[in-house]
N, C-alpha and C. Protein backbone atom coordinates (compact mmCIF):
# COMPACT_ATOMS: atom_id res chain seq x y z
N UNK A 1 17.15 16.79 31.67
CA UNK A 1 16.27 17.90 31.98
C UNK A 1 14.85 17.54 31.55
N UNK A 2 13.89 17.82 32.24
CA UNK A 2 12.29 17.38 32.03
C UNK A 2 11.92 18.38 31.05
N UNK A 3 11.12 17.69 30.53
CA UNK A 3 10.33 18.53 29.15
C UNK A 3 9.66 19.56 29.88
N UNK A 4 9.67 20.79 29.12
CA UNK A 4 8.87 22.07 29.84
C UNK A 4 7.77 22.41 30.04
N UNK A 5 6.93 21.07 28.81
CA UNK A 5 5.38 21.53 29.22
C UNK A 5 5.25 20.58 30.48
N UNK A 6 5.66 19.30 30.93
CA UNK A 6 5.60 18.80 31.72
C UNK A 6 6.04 18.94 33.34
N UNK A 7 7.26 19.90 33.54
CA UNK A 7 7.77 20.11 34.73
C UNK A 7 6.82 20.27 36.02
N UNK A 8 5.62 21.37 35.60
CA UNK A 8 5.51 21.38 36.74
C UNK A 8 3.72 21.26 36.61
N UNK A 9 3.32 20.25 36.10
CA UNK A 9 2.11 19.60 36.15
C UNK A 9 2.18 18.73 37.20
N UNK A 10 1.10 18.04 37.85
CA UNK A 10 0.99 17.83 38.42
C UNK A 10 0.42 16.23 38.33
N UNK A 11 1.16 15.14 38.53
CA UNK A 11 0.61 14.02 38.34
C UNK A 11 -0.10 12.89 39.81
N UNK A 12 -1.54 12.11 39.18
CA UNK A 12 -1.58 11.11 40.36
C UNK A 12 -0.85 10.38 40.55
N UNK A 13 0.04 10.18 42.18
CA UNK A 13 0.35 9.28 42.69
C UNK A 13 -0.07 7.89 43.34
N UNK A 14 -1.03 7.94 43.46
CA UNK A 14 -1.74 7.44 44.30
C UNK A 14 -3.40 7.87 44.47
N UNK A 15 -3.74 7.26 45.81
CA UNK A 15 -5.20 7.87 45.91
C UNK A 15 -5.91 8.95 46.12
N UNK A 16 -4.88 9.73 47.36
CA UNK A 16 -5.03 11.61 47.55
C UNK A 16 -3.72 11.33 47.56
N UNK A 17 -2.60 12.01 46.27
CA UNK A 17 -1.44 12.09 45.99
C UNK A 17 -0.94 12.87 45.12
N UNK A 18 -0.65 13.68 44.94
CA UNK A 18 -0.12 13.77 43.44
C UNK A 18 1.10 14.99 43.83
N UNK A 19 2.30 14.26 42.77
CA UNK A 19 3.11 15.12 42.81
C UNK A 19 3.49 15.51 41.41
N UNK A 20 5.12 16.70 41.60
CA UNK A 20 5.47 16.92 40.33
C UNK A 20 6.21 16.30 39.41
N UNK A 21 6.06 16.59 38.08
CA UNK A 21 6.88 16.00 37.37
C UNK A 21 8.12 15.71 37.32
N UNK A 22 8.50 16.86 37.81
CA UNK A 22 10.35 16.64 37.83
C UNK A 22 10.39 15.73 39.24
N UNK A 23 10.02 16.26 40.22
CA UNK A 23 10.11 15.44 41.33
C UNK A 23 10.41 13.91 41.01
N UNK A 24 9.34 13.76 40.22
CA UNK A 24 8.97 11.93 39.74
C UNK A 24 10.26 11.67 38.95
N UNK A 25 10.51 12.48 38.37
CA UNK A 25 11.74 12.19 37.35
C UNK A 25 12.54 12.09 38.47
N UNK A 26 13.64 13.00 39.15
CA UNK A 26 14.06 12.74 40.26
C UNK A 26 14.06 11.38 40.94
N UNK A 27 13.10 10.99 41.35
CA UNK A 27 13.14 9.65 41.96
C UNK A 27 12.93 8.27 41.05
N UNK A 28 12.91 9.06 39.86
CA UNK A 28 13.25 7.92 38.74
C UNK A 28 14.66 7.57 38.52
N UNK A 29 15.09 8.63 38.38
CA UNK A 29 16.77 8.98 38.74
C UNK A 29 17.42 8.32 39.46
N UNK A 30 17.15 8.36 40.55
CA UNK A 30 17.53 8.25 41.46
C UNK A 30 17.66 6.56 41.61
N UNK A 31 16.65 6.01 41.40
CA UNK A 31 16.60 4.44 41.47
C UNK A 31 17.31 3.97 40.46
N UNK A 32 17.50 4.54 39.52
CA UNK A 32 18.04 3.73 38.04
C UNK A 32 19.75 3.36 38.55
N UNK A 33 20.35 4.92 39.34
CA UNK A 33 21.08 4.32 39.54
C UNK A 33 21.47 3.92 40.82
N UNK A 34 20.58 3.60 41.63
CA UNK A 34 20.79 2.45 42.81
C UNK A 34 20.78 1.08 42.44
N UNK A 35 20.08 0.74 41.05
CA UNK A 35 19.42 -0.33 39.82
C UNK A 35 21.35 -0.77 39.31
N UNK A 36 21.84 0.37 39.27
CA UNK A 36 22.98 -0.12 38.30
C UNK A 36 24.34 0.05 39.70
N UNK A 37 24.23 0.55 40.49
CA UNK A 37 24.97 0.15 41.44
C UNK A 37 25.05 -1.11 42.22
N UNK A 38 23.78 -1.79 41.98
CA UNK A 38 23.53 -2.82 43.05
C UNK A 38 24.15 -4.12 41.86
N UNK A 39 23.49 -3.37 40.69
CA UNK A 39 24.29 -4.67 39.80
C UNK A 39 25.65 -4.47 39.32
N UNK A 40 26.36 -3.68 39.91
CA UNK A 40 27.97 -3.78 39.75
C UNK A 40 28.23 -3.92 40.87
N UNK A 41 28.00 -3.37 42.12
CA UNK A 41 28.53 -4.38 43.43
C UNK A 41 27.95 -5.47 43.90
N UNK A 42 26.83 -5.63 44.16
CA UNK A 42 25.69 -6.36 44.25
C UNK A 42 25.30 -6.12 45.77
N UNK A 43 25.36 -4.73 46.18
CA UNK A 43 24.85 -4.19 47.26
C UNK A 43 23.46 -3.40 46.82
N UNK A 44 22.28 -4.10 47.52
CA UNK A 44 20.98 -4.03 47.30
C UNK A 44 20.62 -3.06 47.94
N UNK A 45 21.36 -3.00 49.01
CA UNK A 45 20.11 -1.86 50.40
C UNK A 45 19.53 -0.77 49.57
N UNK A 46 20.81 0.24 49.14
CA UNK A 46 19.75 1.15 48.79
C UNK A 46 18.66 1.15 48.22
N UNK A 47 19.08 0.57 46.61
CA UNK A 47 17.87 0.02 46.14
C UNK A 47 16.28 -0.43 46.52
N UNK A 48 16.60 -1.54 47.49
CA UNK A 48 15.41 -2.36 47.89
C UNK A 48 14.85 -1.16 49.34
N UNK A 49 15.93 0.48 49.67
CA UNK A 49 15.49 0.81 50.44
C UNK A 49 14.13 2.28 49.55
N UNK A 50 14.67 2.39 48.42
CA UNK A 50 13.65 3.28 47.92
C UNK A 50 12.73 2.68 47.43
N UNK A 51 12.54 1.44 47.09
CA UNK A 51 10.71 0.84 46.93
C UNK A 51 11.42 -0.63 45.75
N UNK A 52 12.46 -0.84 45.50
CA UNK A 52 12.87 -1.75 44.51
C UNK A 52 12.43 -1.52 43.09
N UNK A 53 12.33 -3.01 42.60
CA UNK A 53 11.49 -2.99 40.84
C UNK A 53 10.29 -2.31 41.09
N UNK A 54 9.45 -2.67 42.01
CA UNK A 54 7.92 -2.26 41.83
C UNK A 54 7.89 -0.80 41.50
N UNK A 55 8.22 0.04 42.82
CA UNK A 55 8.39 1.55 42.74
C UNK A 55 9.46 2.12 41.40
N UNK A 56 10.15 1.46 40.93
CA UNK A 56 10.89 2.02 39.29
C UNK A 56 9.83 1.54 38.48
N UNK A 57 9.29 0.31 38.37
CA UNK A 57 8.01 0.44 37.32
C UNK A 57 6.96 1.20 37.80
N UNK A 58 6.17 1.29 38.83
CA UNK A 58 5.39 2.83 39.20
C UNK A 58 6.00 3.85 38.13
N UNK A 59 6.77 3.95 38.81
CA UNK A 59 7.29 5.42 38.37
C UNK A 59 8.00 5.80 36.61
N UNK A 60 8.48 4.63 36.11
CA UNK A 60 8.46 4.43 34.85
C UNK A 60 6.58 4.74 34.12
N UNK A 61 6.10 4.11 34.97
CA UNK A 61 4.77 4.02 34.27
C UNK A 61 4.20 5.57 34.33
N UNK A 62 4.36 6.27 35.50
CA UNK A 62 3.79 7.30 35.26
C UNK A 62 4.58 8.40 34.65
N UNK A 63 5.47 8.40 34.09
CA UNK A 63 6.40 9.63 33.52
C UNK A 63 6.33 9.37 32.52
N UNK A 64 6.11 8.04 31.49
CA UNK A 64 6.54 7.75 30.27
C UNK A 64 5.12 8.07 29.99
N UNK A 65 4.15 8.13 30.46
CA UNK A 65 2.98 7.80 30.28
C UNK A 65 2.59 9.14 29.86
N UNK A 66 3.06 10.29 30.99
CA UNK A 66 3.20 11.99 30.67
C UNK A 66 4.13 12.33 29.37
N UNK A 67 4.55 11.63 28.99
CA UNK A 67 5.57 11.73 27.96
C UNK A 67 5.43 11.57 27.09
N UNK A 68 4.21 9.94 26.62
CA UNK A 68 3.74 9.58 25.67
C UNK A 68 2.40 10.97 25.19
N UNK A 69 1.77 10.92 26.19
CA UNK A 69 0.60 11.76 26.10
C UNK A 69 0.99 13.50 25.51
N UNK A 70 2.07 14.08 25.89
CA UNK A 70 2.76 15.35 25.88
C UNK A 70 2.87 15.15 24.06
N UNK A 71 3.40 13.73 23.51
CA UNK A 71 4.55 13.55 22.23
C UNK A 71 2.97 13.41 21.34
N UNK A 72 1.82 13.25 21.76
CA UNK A 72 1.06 12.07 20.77
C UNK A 72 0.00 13.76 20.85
N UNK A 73 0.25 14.37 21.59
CA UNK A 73 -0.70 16.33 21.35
C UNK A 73 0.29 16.68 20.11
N UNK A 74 1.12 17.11 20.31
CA UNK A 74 2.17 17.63 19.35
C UNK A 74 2.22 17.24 18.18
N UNK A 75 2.28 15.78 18.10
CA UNK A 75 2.50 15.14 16.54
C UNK A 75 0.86 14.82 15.76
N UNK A 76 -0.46 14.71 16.89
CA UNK A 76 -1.48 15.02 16.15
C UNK A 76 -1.45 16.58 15.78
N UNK A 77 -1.31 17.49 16.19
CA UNK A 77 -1.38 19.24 15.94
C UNK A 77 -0.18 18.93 14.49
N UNK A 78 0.91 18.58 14.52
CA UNK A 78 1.47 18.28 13.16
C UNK A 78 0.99 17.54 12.36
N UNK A 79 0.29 16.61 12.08
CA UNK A 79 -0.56 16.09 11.34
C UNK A 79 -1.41 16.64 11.29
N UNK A 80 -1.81 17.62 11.61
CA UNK A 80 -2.81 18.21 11.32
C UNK A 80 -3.01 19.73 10.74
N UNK A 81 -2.09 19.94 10.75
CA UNK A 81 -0.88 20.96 9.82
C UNK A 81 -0.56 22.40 10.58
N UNK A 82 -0.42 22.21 11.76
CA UNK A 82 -0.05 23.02 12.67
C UNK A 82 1.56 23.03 12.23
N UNK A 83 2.45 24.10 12.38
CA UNK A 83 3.56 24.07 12.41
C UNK A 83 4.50 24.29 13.29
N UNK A 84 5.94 23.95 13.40
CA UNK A 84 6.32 24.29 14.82
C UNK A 84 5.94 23.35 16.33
N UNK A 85 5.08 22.58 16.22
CA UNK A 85 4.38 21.48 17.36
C UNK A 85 5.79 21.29 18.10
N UNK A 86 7.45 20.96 17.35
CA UNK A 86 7.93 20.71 18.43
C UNK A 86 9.04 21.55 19.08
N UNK A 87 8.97 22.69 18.48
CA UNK A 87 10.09 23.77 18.96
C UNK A 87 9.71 24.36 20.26
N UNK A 88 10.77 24.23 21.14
CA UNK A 88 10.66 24.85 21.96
C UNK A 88 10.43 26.36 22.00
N UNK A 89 9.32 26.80 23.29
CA UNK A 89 8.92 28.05 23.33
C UNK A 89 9.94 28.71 23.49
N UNK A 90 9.58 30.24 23.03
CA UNK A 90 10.82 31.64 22.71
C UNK A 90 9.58 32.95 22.95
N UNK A 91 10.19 33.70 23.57
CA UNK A 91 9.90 35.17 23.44
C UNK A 91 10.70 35.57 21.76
N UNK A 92 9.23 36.67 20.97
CA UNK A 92 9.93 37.36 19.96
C UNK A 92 11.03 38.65 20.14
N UNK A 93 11.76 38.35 19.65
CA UNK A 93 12.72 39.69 19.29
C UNK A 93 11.84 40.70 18.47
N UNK A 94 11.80 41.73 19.38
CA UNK A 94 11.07 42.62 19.10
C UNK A 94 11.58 43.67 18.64
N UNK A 95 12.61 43.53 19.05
CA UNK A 95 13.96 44.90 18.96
C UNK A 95 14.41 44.75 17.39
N UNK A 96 14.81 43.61 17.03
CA UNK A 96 15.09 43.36 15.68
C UNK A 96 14.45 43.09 14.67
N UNK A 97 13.03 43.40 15.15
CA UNK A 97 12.12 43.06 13.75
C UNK A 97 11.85 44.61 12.90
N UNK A 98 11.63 44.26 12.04
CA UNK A 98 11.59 45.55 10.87
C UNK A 98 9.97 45.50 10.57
N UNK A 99 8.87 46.51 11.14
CA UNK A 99 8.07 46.70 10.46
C UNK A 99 7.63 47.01 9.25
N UNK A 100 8.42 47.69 8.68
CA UNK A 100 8.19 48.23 7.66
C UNK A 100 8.75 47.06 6.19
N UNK A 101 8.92 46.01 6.63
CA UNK A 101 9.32 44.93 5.99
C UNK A 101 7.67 44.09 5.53
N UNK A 102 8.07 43.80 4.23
CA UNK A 102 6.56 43.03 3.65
C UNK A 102 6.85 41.89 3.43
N UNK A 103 5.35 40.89 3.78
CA UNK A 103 6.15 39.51 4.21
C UNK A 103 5.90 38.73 3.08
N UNK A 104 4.99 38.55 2.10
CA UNK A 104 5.10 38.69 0.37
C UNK A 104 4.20 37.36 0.91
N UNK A 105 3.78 36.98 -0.42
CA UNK A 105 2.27 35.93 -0.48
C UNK A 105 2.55 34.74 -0.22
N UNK A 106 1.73 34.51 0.86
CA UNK A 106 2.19 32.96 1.15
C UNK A 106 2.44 31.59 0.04
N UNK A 107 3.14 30.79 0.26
CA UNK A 107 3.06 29.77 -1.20
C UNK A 107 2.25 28.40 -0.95
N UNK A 108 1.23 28.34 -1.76
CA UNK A 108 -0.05 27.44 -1.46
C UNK A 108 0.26 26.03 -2.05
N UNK A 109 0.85 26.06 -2.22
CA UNK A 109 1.46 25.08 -3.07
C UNK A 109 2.43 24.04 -2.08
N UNK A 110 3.05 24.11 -0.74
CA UNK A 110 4.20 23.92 -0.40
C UNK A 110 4.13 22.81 0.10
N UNK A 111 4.64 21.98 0.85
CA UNK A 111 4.10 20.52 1.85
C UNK A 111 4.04 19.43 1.13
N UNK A 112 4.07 18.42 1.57
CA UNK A 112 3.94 17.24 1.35
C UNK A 112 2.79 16.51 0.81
N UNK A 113 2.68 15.80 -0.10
CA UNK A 113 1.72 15.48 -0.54
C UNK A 113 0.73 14.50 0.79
N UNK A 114 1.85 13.89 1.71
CA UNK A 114 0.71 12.82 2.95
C UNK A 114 0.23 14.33 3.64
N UNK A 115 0.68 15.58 3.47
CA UNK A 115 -0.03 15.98 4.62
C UNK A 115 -1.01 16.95 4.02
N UNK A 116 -1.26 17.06 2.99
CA UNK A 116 -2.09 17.71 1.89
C UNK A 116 -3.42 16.41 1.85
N UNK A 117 -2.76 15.16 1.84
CA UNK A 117 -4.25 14.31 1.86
C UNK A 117 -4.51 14.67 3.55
N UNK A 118 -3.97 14.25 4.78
CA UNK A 118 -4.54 14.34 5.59
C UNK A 118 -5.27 15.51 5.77
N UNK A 119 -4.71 16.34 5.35
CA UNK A 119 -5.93 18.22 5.69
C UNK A 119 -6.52 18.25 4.63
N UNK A 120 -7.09 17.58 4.08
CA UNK A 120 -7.47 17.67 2.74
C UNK A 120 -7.23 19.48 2.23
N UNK A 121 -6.11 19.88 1.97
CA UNK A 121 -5.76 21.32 1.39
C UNK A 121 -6.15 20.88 0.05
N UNK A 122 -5.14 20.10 -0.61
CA UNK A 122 -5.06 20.23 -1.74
C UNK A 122 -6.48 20.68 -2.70
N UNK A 123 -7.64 19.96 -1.82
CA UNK A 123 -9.18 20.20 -2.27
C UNK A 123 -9.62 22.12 -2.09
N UNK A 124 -8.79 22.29 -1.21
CA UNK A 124 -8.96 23.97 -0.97
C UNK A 124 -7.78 24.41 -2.28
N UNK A 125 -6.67 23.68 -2.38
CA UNK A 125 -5.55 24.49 -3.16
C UNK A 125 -6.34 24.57 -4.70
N UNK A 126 -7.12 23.46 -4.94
CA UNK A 126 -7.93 23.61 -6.50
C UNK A 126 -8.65 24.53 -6.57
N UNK A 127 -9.28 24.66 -5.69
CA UNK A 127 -10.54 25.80 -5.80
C UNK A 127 -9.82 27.29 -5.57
N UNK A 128 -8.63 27.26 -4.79
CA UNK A 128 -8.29 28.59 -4.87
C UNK A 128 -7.09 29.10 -6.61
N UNK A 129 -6.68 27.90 -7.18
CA UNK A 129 -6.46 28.22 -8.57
C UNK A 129 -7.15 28.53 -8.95
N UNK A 130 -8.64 27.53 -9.20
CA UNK A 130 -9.79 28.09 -10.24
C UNK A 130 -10.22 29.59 -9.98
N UNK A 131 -10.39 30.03 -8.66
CA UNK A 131 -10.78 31.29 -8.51
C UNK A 131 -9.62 32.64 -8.82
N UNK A 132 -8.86 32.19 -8.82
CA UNK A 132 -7.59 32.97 -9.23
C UNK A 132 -7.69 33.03 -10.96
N UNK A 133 -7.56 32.24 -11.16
CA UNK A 133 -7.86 32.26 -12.54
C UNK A 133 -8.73 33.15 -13.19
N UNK A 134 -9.95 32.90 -12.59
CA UNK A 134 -11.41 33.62 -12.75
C UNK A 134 -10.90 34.84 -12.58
N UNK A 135 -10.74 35.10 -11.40
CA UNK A 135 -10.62 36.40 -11.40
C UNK A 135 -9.19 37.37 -12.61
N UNK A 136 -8.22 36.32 -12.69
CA UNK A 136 -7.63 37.19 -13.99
C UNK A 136 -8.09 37.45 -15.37
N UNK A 137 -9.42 36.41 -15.25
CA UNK A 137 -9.84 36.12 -16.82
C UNK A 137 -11.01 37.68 -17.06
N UNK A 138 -11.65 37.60 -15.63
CA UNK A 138 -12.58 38.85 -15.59
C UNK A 138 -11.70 40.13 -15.55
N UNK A 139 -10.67 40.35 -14.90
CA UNK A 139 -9.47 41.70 -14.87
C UNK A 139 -8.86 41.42 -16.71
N UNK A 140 -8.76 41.14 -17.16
CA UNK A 140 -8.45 40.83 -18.47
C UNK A 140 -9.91 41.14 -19.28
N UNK A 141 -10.68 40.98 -19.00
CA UNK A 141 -12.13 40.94 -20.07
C UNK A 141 -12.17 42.77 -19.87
N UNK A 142 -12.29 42.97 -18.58
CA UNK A 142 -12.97 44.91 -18.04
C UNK A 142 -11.88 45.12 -19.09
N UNK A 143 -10.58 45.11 -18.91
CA UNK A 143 -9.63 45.87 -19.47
C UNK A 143 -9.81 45.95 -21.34
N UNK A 144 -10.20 44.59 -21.91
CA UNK A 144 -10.40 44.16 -23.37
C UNK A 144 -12.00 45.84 -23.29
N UNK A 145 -12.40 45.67 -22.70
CA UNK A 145 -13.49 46.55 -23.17
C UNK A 145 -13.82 47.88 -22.57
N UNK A 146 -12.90 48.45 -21.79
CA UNK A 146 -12.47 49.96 -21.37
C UNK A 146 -11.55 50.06 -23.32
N UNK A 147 -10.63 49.19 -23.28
CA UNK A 147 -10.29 49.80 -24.88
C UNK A 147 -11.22 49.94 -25.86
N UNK A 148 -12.42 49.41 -26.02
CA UNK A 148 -12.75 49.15 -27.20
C UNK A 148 -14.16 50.31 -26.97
N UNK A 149 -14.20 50.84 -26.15
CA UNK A 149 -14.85 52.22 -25.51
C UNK A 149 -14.28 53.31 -25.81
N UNK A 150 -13.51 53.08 -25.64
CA UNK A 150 -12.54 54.72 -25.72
C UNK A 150 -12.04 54.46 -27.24
């Protein structure tokens, strides 16, 4: 089955050409095994009648090529700390979600240290301790001197 962002894009064939993805897959298909029929009987026609080696490398070249390009979006967006890059798309269940449910503080802390250097977070995760901090040290000080008032 063809990948879903790819199905029904539209690739150059040629000079004014272009067809679809699955199509191409299809006639990728299709040759591989005229490719493996001809080499267990050693009846060529079909084969040499849909375009031979040349037209399976064409067509290797342009699907893998949509394939490479599709895999190398995804895994830069994951390196780059996108999440999810390779799950396939879903409609939410809407019916079963609970609004009234709290989704509690994200944890800043979590991930891998290679992907903390590549986003440089960790340089954001320091500064958001120090300010956390700060701010309990000042909620701690008001409170030391509302007592010593009253």
């Amino acid at each position: 089955m063809p990948n879903a962002a790819l199905k029904d894009k539209l690739h150059n064939t040629g000079v004014d050409t272009k067809e679809k993805y699955t199509a191409l897959a299809m006639q990728e298909s299709r040759l591989k095994k005229a490719k493996k029929h001809g080499e267990d009987t050693g009846d060529w026609n079909e084969f040499n009648r849909l375009g031979g080696d040349l037209e399976l490398k064409r067509l290797e070249n342009i699907i893998h090529t949509a394939q490479n390009t599709n895999y190398n979006v995804k895994k830069t967006g994951m390196d780059a700390g996108r999440e999810n890059e390779f799950i396939k798309k879903h409609e939410k269940d809407r019916g079963n979600a609970n609004p009234t449910a709290v989704g509690g503080v994200p944890k800043v802390t979590k991930g891998s240290i290679k992907d903390k250097i590549m986003t440089n977070k960790e340089v954001y995760n320091e500064e958001i301790t120090k300010e956390i901090s700060d701010i309990r040290y000042l909620i701690e000080y008001m409170n030391n001197n509302k007592k010593q008032k009253l």
